[in-house]
N, C-alpha and C. Protein backbone atom coordinates (compact mmCIF):
# COMPACT_ATOMS: atom_id res chain seq x y z
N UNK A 1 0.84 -1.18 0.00
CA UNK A 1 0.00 0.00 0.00
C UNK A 1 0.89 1.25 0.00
N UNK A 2 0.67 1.98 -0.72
CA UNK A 2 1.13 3.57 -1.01
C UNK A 2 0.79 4.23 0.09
N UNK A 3 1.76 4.87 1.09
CA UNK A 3 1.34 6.25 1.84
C UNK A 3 2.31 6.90 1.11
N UNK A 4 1.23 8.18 1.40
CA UNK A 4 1.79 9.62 1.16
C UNK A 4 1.66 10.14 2.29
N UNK A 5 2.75 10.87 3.08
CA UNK A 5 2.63 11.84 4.33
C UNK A 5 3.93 13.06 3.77
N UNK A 6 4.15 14.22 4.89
CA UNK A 6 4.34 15.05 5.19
C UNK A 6 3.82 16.10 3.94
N UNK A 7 5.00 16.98 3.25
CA UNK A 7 5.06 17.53 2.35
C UNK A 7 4.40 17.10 1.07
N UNK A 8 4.86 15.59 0.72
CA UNK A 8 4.05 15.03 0.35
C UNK A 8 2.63 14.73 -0.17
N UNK A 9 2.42 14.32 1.20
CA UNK A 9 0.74 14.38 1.18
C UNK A 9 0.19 15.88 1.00
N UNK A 10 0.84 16.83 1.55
CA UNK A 10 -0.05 18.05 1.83
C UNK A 10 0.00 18.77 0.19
N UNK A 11 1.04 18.26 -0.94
CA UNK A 11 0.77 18.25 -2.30
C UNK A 11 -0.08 17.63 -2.83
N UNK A 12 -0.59 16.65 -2.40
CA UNK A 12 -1.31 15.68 -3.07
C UNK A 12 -2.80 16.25 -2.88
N UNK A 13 -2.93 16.64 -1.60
CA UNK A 13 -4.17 17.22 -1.21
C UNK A 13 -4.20 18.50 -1.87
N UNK A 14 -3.82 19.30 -1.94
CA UNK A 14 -4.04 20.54 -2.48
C UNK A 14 -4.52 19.98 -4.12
N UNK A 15 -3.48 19.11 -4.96
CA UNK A 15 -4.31 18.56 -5.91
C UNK A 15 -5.22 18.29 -6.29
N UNK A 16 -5.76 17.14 -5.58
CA UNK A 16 -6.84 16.63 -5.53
C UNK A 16 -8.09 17.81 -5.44
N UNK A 17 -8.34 18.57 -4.30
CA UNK A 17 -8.95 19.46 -4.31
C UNK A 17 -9.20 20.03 -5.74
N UNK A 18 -8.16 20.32 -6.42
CA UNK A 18 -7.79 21.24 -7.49
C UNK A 18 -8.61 19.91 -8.68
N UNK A 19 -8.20 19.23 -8.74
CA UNK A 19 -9.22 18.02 -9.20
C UNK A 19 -10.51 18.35 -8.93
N UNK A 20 -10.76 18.19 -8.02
CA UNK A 20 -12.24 18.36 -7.01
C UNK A 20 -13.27 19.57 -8.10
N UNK A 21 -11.97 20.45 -8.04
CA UNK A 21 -13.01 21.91 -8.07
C UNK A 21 -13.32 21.99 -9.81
N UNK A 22 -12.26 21.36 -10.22
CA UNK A 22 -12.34 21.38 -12.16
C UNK A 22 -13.66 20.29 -12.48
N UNK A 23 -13.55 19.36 -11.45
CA UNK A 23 -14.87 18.60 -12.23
C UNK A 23 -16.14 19.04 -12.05
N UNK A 24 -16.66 19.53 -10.65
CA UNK A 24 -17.35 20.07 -10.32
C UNK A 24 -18.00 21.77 -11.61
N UNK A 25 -16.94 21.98 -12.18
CA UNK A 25 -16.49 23.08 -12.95
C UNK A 25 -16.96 22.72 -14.38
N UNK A 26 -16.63 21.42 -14.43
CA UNK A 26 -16.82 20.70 -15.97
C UNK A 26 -18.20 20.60 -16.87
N UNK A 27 -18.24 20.63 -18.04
CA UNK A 27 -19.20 20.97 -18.75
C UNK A 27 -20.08 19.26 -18.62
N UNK A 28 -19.44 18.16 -17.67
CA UNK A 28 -19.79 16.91 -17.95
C UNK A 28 -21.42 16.80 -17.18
N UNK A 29 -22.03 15.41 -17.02
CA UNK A 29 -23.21 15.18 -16.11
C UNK A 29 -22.28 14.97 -14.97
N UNK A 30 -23.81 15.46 -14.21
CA UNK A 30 -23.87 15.07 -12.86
C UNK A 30 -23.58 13.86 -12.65
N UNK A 31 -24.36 12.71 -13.20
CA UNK A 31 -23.50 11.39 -12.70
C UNK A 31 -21.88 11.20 -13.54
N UNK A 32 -21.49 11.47 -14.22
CA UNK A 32 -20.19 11.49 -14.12
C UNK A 32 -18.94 12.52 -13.27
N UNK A 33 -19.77 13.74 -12.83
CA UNK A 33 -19.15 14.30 -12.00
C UNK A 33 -18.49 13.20 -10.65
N UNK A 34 -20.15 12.91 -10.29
CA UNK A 34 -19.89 11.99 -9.26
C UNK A 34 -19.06 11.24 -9.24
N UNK A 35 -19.33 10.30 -10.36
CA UNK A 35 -18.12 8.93 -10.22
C UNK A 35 -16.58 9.73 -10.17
N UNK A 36 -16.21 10.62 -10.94
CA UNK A 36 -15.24 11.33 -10.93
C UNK A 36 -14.28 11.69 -9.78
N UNK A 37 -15.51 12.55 -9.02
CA UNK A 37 -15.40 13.29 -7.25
C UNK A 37 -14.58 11.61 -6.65
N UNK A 38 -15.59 10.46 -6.94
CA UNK A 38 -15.36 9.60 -5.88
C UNK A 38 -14.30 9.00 -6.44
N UNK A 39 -13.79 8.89 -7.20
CA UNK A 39 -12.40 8.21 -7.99
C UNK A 39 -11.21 9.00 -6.86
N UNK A 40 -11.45 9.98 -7.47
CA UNK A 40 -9.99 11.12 -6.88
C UNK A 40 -10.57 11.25 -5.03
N UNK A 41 -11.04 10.73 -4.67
CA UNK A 41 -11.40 10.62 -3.24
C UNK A 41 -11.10 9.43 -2.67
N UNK A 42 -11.93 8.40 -3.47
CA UNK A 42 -11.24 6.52 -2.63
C UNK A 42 -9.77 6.62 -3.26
N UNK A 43 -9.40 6.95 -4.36
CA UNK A 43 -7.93 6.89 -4.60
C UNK A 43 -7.42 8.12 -5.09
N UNK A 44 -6.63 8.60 -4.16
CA UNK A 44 -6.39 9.91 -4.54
C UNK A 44 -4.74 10.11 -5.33
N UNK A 45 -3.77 9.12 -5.37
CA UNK A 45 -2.92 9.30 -6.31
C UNK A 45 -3.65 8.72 -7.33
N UNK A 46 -3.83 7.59 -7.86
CA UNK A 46 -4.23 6.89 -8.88
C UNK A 46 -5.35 7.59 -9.41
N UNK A 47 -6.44 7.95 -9.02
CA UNK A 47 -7.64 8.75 -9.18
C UNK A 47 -7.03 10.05 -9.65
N UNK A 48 -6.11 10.80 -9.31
CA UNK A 48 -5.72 11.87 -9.81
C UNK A 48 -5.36 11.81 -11.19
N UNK A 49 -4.11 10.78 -10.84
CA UNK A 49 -3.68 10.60 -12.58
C UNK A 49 -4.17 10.39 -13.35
N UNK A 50 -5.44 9.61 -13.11
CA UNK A 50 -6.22 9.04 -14.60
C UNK A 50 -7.06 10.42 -14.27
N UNK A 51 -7.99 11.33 -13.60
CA UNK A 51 -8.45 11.95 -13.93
C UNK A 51 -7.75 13.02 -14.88
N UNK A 52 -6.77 13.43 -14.62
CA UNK A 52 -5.24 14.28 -15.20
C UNK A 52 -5.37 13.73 -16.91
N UNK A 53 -5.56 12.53 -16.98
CA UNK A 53 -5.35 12.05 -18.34
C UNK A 53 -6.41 12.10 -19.22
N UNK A 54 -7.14 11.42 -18.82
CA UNK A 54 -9.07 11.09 -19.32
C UNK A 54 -9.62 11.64 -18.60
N UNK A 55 -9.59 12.78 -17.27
CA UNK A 55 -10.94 13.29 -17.56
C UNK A 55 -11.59 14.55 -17.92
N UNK A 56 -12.93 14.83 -17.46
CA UNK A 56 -13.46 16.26 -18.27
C UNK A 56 -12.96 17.29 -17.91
N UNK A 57 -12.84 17.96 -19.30
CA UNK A 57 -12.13 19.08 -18.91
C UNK A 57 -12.79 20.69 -18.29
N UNK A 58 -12.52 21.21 -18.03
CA UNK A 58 -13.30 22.85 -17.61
C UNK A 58 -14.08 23.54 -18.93
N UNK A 59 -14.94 24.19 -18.43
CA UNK A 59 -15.84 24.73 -19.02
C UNK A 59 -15.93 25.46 -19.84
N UNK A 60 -14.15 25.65 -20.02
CA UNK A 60 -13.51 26.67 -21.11
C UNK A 60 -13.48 26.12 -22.25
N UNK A 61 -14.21 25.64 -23.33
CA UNK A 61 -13.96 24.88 -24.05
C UNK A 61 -14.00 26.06 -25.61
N UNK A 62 -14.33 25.45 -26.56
CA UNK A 62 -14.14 26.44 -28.02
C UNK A 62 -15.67 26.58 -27.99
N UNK A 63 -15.38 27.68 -28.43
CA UNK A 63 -16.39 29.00 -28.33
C UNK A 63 -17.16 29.04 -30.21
């Protein structure tokens, strides 16, 4: 099992959050928000990265 502590962790969290707030942000559904939120929450390195890779992006999209 992966821990993350000190400095560390307190990067990872600020991430995640930052995760948190872009999906919430995202032009996607509500139920994929969700599954999203809870990805980067039960796993928050692994959940980050794949959200980082595949997921929705912000609301800024082409105009």
């Amino acid at each position: 099992m992966l821990e993350v502590t000190g400095i560390g962790g307190l990067i990872l969290l600020a991430l995640d959050i930052w995760a948190i707030v872009s999906i919430i942000g995202s032009g996607a559904s509500t139920g994929k928000k969700v599954l999203w939120c809870l990805l980067v929450i039960i796993l928050p390195l692994i959940g980050f990265i794949i959200w980082l890779i595949a997921g929705p992006r912000g609301s800024r999209g082409v105009a």
